[in-house]
N, C-alpha and C. Protein backbone atom coordinates (compact mmCIF):
# COMPACT_ATOMS: atom_id res chain seq x y z
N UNK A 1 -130.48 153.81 -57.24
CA UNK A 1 -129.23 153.10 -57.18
C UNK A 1 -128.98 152.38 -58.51
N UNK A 2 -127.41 151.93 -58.93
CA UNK A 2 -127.34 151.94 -60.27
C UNK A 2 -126.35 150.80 -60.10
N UNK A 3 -127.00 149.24 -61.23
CA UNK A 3 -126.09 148.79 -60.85
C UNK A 3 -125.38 148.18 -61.97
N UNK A 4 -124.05 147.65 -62.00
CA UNK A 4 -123.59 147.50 -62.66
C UNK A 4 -122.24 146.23 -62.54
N UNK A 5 -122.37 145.46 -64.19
CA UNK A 5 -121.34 144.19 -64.08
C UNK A 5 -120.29 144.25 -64.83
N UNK A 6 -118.80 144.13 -63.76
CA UNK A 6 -117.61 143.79 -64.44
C UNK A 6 -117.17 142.61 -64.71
N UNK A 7 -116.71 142.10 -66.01
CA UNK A 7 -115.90 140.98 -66.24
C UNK A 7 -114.72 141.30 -65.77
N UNK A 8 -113.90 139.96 -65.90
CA UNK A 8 -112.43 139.58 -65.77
C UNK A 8 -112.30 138.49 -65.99
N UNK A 9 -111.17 138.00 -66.59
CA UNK A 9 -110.84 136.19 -66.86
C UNK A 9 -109.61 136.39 -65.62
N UNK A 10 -109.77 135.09 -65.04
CA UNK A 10 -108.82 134.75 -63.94
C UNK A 10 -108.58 133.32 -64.54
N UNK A 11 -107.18 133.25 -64.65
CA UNK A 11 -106.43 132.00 -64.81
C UNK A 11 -106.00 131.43 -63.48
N UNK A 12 -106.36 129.86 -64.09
CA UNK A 12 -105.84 128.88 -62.87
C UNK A 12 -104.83 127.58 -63.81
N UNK A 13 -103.56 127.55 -62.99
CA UNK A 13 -102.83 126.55 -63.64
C UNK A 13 -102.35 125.52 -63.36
N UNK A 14 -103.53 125.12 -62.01
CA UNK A 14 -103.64 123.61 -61.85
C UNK A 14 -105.17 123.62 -61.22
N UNK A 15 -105.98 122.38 -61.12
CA UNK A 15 -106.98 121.95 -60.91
C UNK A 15 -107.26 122.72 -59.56
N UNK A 16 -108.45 123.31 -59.22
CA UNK A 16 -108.98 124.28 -58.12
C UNK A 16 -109.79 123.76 -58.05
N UNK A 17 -110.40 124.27 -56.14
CA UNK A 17 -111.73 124.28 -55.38
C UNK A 17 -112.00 125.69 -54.62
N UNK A 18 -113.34 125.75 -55.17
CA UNK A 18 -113.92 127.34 -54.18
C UNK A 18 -114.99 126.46 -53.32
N UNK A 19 -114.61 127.50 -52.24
CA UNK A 19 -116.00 126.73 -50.90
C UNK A 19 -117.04 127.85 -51.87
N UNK A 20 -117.74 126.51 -51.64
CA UNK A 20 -119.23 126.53 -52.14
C UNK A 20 -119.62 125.72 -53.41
N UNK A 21 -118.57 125.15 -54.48
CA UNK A 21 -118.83 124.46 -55.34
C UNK A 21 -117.79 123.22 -55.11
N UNK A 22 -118.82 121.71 -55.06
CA UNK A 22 -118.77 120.60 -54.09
C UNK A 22 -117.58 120.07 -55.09
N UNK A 23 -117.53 120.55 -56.62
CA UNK A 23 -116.33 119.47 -57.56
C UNK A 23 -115.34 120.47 -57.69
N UNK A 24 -114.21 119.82 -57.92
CA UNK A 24 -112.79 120.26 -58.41
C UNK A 24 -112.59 120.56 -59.84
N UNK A 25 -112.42 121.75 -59.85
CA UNK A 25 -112.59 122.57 -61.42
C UNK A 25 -111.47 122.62 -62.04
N UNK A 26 -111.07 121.99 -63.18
CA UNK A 26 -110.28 122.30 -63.79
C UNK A 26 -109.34 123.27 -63.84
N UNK A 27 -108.23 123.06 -64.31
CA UNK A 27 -107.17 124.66 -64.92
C UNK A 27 -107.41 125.12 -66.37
N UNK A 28 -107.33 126.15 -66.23
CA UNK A 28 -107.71 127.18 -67.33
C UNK A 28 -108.38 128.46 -66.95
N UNK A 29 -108.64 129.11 -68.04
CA UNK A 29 -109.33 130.46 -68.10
C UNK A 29 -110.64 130.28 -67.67
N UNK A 30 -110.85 131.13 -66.72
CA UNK A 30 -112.90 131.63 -65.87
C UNK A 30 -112.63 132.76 -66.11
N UNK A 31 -114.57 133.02 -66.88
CA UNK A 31 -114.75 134.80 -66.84
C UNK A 31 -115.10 134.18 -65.17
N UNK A 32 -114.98 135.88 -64.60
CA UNK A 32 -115.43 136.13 -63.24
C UNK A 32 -116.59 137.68 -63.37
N UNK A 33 -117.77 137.41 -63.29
CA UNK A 33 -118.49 138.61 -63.37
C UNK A 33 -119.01 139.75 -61.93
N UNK A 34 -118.43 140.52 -61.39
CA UNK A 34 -118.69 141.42 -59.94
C UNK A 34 -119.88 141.30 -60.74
N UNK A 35 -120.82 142.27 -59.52
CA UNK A 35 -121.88 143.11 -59.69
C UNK A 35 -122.13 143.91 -58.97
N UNK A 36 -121.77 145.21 -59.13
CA UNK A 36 -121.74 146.42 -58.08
C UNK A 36 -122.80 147.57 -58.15
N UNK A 37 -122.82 148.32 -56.91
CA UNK A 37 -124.24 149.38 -57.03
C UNK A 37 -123.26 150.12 -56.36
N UNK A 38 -123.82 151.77 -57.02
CA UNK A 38 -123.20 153.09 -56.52
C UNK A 38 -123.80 153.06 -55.44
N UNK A 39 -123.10 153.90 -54.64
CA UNK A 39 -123.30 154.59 -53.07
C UNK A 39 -122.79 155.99 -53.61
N UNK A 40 -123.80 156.25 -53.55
CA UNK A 40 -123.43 158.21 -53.94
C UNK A 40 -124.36 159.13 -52.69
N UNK A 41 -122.93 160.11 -53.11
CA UNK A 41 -123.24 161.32 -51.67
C UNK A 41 -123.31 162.53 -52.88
N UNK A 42 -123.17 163.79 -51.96
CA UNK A 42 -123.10 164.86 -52.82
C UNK A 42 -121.59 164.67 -53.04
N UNK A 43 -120.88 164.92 -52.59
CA UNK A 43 -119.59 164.66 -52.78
C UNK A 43 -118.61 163.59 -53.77
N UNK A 44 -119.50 162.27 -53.71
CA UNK A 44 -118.20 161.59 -54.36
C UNK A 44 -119.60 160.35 -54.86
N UNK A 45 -119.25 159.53 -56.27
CA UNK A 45 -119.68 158.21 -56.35
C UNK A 45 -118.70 156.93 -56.28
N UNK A 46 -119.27 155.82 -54.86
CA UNK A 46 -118.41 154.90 -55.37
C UNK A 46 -119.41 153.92 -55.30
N UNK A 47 -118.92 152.65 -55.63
CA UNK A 47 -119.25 151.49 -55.90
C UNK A 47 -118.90 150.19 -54.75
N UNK A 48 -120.31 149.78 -54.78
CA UNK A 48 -119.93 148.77 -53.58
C UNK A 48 -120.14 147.28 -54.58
N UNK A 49 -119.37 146.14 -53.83
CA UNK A 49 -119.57 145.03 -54.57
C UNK A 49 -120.85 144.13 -54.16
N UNK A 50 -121.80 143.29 -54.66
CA UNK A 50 -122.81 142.96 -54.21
C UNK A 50 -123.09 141.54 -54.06
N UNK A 51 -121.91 141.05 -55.40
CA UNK A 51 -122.11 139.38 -56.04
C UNK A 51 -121.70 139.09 -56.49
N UNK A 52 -120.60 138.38 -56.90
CA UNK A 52 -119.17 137.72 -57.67
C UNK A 52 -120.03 136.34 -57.93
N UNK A 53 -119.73 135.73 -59.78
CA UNK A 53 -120.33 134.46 -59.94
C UNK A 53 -118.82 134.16 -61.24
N UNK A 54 -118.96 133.02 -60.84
CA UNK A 54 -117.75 132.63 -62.01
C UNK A 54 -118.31 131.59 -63.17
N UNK A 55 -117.94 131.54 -63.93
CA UNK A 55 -118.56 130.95 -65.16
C UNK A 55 -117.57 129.19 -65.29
N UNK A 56 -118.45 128.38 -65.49
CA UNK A 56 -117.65 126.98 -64.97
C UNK A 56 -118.27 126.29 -66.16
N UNK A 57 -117.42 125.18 -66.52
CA UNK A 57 -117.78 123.97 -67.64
C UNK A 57 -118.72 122.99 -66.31
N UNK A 58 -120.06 122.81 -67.29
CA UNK A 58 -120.94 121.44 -66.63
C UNK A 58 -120.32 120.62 -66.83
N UNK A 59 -120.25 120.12 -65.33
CA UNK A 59 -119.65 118.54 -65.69
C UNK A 59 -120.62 117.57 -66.15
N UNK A 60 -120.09 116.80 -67.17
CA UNK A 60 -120.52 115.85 -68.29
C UNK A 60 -121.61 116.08 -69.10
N UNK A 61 -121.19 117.93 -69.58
CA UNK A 61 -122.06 117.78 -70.51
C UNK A 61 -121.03 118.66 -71.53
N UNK A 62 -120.18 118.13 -72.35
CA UNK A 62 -119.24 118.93 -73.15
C UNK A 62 -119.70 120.54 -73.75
N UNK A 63 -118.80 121.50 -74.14
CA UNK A 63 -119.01 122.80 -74.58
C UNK A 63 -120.63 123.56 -73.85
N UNK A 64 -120.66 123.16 -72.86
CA UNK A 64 -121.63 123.64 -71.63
C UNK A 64 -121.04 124.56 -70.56
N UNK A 65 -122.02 125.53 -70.12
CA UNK A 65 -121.44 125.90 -69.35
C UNK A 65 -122.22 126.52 -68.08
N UNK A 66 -122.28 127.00 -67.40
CA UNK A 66 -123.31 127.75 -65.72
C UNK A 66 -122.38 128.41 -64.48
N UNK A 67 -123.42 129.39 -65.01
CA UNK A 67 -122.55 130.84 -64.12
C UNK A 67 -123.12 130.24 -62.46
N UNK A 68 -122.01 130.06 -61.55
CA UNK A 68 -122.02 130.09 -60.31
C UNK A 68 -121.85 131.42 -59.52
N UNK A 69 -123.03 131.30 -58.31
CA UNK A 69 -122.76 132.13 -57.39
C UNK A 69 -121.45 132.08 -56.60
N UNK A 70 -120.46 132.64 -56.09
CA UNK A 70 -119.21 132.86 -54.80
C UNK A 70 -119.29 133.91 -54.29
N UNK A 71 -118.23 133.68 -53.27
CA UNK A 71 -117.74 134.82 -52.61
C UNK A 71 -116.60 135.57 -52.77
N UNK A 72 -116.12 136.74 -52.99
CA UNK A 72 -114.79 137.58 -53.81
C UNK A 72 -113.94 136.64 -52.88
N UNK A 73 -114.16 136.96 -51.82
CA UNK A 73 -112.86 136.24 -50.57
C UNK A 73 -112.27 134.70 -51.16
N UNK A 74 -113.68 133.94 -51.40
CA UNK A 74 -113.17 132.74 -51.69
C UNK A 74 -112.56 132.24 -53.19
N UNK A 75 -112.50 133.38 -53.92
CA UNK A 75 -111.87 133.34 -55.13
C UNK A 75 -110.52 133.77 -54.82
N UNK A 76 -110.28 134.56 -53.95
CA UNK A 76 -109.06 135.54 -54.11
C UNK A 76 -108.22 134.37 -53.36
N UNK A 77 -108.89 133.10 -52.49
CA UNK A 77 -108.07 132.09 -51.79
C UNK A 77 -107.45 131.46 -52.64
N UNK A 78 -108.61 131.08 -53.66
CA UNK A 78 -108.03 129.49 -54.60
C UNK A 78 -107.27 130.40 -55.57
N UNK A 79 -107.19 131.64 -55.90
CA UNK A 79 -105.75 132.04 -56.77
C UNK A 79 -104.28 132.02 -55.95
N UNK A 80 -104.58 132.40 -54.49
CA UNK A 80 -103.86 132.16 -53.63
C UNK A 80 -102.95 130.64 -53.27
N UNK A 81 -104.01 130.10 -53.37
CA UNK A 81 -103.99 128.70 -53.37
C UNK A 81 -102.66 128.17 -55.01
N UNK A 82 -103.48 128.52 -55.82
CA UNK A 82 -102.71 127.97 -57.34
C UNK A 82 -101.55 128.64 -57.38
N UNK A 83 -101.79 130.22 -57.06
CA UNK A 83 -100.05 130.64 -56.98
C UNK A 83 -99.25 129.89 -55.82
N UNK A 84 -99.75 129.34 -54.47
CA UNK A 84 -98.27 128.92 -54.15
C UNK A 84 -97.98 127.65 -54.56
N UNK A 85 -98.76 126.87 -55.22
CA UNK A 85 -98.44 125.68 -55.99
C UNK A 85 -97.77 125.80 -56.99
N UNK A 86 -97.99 126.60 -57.86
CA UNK A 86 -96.98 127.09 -59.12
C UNK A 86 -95.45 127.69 -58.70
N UNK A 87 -95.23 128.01 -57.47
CA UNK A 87 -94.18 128.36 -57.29
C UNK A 87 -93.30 127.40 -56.46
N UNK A 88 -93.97 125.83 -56.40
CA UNK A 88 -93.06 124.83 -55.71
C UNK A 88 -92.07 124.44 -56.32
């Protein structure tokens, strides 16, 4: 099995919370890193997801930073979340 990590930057454009990290994170740009493993048949390869961690500023320790574990679901909320705030 073969596994493998995608980036992405996800913008937030007001102050966010993901269940599972206890402080309120700033707005701005997060890399977001998957980490996926093939599921291969004879037929076809796809990719399953395994572990989504987002990359966050330590609080009070300036130009710091620590990749957190999440869940895809609970990321895809708090963009959910910031888009319907941006559209009040």
């Amino acid at each position: 099995m073969t596994i493998r990590s995608r980036r992405e930057t996800v913008t937030f454009k007001h102050p966010f919370r993901i269940h599972g990290i206890e402080r309120l994170l700033p707005a701005g740009a997060y890399q977001v890193i998957a980490d996926e493993e093939t599921l291969e048949s004879e037929t076809y390869t796809a990719w399953r997801r395994v572990g989504t961690s987002i990359i966050v500023p330590v609080e009070g320790v300036p130009g710091s930073v620590e990749m957190l574990s999440i869940r895809a679901g609970d990321l895809s909320d708090a963009m959910a979340v910031d888009a319907s705030v941006a559209n009040d």
